[in-house]
C-alpha atoms as a PDB file:
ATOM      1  CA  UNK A   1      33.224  18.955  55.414  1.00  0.00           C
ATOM      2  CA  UNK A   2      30.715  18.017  58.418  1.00  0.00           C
ATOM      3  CA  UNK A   3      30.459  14.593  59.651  1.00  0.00           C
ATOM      4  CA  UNK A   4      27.247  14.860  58.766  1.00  0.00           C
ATOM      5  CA  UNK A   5      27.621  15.996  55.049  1.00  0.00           C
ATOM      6  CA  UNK A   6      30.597  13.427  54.921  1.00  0.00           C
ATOM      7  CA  UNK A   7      27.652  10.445  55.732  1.00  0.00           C
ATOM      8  CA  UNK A   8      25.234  11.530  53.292  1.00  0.00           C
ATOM      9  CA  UNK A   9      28.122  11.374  50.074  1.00  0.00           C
ATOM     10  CA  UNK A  10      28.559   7.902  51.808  1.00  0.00           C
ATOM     11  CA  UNK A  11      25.463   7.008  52.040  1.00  0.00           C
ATOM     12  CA  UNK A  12      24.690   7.979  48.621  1.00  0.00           C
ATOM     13  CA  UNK A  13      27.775   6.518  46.989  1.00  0.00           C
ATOM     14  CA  UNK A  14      26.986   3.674  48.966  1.00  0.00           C
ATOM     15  CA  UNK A  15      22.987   3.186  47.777  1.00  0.00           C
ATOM     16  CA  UNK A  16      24.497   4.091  44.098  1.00  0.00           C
ATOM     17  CA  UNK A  17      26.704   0.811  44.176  1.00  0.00           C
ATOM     18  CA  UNK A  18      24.035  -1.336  45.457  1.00  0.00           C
ATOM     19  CA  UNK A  19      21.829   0.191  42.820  1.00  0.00           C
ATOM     20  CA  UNK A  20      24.367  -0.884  39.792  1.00  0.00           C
ATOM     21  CA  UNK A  21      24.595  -4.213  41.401  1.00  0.00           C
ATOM     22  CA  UNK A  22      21.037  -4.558  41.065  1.00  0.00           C
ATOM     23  CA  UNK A  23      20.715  -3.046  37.814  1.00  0.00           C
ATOM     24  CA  UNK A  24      23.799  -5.635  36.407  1.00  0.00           C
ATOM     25  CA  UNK A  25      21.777  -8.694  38.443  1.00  0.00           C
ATOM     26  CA  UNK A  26      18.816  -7.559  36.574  1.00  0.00           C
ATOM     27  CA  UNK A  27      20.252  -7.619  32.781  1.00  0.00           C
ATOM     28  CA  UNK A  28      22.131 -10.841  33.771  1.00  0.00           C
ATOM     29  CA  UNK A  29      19.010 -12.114  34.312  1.00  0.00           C
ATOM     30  CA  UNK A  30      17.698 -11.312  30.750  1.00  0.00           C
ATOM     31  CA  UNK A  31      20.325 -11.700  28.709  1.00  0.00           C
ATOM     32  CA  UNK A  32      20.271 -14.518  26.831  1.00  0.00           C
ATOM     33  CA  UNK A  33      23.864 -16.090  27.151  1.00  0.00           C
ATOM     34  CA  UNK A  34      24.429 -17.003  23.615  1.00  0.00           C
ATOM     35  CA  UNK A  35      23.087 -13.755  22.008  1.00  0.00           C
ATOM     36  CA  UNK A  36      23.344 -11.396  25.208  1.00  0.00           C
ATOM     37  CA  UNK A  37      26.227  -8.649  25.207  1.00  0.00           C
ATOM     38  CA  UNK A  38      28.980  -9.216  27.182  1.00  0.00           C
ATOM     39  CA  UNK A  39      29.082  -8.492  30.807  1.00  0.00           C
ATOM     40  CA  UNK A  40      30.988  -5.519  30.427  1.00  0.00           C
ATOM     41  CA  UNK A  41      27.891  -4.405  28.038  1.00  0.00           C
ATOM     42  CA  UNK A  42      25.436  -5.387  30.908  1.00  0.00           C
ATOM     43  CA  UNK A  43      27.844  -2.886  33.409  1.00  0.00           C
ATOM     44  CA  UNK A  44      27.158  -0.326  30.737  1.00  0.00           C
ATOM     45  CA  UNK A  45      23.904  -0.783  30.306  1.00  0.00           C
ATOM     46  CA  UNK A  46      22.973  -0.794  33.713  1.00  0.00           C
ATOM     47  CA  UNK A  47      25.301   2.659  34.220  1.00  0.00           C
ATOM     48  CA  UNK A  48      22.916   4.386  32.154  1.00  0.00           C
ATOM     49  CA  UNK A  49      20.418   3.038  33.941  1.00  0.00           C
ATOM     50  CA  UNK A  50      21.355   4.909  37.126  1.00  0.00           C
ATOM     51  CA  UNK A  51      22.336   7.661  34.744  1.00  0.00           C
ATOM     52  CA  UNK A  52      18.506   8.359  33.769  1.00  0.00           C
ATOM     53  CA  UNK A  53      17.504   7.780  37.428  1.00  0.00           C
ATOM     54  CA  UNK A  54      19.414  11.543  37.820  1.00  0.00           C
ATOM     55  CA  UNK A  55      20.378  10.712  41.216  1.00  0.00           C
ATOM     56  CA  UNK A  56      23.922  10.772  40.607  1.00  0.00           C
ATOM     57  CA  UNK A  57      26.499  12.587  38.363  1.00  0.00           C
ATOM     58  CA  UNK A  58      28.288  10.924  35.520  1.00  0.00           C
ATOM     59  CA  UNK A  59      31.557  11.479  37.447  1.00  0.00           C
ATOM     60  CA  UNK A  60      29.979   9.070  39.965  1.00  0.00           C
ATOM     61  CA  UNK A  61      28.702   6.383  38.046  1.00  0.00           C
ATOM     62  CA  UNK A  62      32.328   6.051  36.632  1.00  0.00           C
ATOM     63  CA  UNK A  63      33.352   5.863  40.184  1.00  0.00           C
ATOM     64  CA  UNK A  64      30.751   3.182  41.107  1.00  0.00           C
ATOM     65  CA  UNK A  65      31.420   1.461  37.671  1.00  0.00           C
ATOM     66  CA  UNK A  66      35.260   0.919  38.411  1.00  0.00           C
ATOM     67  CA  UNK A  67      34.348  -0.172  41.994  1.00  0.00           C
ATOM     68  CA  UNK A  68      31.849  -2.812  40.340  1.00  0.00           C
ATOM     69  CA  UNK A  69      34.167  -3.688  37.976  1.00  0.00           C
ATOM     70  CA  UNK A  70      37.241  -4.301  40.481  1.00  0.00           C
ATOM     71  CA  UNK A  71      35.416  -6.040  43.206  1.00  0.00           C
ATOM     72  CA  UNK A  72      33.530  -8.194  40.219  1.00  0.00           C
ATOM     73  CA  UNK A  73      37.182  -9.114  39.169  1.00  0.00           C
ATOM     74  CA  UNK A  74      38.005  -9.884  42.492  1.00  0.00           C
ATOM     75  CA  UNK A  75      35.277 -12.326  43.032  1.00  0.00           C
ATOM     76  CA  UNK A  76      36.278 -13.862  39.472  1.00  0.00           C
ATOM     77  CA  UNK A  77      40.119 -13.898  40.146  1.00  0.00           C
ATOM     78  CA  UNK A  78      39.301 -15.851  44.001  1.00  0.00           C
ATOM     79  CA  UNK A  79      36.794 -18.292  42.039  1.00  0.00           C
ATOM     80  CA  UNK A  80      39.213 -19.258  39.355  1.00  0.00           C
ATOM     81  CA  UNK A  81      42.407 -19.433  42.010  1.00  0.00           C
ATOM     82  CA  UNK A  82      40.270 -21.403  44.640  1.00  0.00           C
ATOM     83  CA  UNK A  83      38.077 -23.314  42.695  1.00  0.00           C
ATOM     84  CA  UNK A  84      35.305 -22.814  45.512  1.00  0.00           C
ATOM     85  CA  UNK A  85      31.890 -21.589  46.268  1.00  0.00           C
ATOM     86  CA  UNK A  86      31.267 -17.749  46.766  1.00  0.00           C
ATOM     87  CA  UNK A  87      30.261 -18.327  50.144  1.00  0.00           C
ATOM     88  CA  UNK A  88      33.655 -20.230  51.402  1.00  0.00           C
ATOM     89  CA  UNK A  89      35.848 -16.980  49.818  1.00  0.00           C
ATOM     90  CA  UNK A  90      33.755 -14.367  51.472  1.00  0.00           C
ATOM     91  CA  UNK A  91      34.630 -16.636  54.921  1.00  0.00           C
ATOM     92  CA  UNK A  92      31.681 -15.202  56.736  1.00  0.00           C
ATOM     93  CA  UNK A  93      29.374 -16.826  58.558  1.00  0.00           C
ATOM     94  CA  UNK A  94      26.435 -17.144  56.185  1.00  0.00           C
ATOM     95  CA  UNK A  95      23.638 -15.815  59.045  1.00  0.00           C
ATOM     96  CA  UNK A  96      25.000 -12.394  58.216  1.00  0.00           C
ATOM     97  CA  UNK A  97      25.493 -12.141  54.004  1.00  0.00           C
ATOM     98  CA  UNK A  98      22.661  -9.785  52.587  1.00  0.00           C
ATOM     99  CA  UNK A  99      20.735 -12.669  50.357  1.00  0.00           C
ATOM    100  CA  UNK A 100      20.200  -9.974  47.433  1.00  0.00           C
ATOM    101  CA  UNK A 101      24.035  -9.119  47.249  1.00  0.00           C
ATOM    102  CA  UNK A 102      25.236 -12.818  47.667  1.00  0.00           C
ATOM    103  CA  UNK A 103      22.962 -13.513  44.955  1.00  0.00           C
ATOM    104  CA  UNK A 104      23.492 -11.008  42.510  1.00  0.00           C
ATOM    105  CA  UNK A 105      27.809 -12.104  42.980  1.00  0.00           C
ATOM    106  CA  UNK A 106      26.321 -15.687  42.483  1.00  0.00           C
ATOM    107  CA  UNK A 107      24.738 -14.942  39.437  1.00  0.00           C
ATOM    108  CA  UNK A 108      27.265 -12.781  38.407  1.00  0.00           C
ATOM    109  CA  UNK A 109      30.377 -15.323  39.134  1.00  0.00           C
ATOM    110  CA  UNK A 110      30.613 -17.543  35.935  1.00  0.00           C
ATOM    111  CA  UNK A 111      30.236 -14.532  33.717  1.00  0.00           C
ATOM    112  CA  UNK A 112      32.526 -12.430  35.483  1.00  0.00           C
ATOM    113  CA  UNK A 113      35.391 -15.487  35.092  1.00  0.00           C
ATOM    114  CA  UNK A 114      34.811 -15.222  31.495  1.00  0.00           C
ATOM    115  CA  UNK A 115      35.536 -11.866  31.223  1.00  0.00           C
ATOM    116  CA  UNK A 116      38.277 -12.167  33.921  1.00  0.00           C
ATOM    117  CA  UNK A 117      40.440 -12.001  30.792  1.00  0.00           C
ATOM    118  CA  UNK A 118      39.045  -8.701  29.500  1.00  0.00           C
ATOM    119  CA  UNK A 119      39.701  -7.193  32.833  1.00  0.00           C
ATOM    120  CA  UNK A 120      43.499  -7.889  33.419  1.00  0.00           C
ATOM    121  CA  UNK A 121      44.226  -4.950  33.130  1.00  0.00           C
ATOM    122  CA  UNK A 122      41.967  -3.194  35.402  1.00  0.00           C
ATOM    123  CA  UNK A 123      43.245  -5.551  37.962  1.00  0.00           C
ATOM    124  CA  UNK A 124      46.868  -4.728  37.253  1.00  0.00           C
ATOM    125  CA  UNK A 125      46.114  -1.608  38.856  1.00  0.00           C
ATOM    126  CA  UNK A 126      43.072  -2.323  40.780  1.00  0.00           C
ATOM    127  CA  UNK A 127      44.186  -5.082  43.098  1.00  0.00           C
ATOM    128  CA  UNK A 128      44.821  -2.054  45.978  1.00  0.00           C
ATOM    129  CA  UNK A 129      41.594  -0.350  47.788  1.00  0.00           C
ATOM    130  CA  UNK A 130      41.937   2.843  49.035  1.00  0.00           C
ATOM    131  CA  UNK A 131      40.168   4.601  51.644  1.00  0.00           C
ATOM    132  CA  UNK A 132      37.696   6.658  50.629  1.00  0.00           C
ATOM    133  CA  UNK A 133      36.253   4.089  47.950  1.00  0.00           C
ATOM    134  CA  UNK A 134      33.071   2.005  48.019  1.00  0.00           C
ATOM    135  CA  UNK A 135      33.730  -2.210  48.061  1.00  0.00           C
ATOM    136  CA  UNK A 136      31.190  -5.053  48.711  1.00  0.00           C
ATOM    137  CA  UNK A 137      31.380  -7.701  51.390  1.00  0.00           C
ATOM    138  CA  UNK A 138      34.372  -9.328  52.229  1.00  0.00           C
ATOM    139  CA  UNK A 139      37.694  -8.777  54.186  1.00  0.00           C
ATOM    140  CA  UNK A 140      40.045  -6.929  53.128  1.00  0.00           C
ATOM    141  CA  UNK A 141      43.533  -5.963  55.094  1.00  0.00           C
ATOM    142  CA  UNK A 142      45.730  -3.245  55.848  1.00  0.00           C
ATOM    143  CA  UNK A 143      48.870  -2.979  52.989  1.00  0.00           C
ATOM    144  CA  UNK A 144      51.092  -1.495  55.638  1.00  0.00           C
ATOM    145  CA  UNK A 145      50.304  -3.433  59.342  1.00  0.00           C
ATOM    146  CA  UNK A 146      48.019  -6.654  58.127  1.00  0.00           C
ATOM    147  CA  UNK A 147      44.789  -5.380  60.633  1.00  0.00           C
ATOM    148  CA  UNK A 148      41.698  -6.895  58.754  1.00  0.00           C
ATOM    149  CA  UNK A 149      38.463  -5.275  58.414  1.00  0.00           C
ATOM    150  CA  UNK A 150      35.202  -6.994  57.995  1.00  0.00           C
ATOM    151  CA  UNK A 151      32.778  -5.880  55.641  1.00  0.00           C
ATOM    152  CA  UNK A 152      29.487  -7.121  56.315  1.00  0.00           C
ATOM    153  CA  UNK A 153      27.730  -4.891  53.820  1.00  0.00           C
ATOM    154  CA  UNK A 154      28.713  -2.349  50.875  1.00  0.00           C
ATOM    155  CA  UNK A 155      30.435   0.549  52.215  1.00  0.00           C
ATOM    156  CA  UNK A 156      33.019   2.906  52.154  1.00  0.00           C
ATOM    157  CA  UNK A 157      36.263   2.421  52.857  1.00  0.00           C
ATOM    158  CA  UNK A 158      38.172   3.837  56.162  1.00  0.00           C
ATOM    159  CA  UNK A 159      41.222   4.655  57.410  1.00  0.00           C
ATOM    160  CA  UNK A 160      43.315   1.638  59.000  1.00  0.00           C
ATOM    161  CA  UNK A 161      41.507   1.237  62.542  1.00  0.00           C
ATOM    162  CA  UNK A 162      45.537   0.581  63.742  1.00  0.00           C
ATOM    163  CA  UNK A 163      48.032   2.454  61.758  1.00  0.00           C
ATOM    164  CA  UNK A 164      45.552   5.024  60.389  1.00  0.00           C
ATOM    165  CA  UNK A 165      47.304   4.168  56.601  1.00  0.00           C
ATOM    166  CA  UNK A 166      44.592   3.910  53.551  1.00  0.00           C
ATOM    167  CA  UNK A 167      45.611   1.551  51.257  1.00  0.00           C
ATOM    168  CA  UNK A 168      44.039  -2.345  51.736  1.00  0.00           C
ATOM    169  CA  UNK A 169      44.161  -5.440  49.919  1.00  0.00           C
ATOM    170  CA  UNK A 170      41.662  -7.932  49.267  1.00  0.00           C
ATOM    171  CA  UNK A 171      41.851 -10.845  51.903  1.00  0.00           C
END
């Protein structure tokens, strides 16, 4: 595949996340917290939201919806460990945080701790990132040599800039 067809999937994974972010932020928003579904519901929801949008295939929603769903139990797992505002975990300097995505993980934080519980087990085998996949702000660092990459923005995932391995961690 061209470099060039290899940036459009990105690019369109990429806009597909940020879409579903949007879409949850949006039903968050409207739900009413002691009748609204769940916030796994909301994820649903908003999947077939994108669904009927017919920009992307039902294989990739369920890609975008696990990458949602793991980096929305990250951000719940750091809150709960650290006790601390979104902002201090990200440990970026807050000049350069998209306001729409720092809100929608704001909005997003105290439901996602509640259903932290309901998403052990995604997390028992979606703590690693892997090359390849979308994630949301943040750092996360090489499993095999420690090198940290910043990510300033959704995007996808590359190989280690050092060691060239693919499989990160969550800083």
């Amino acid at each position: 595949m061209s470099n060039q067809n290899e940036n459009k999937v990105t690019d369109h994974l990429t806009h597909g996340y940020d879409q579903l972010l949007e879409k949850l932020n949006e039903w968050s928003e409207k739900s009413d917290e002691s009748t609204g579904p769940l916030l796994m519901q909301g994820l649903e929801d908003a999947a077939k939201l994108l669904s009927e949008m017919g920009q992307w295939t039902k294989e990739e929603i369920d890609l975008l919806s696990l990458y949602v769903k793991r980096d929305l139990h990250h951000t719940a797992q750091k809150l709960q460990e650290n006790n601390n505002k979104l902002i201090e975990w990200l440990d970026l300097d807050i000049k350069i945080i998209e306001d729409k995505l720092l809100t929608v993980f704001s909005d997003m934080a105290d439901q996602t701790r509640i259903e932290l519980d309901k998403l052990h087990h995604l997390a028992e085998t979606a703590d690693d990132l892997h090359t390849g996949e979308v994630t949301s702000l943040g750092v996360i660092s090489c499993k095999s040599c420690g090198k940290e990459m910043h990510f300033h923005k959704s995007g996808r995932i590359p190989p280690c800039p050092s060691c060239h391995k693919t499989v990160f961690v969550r800083k």
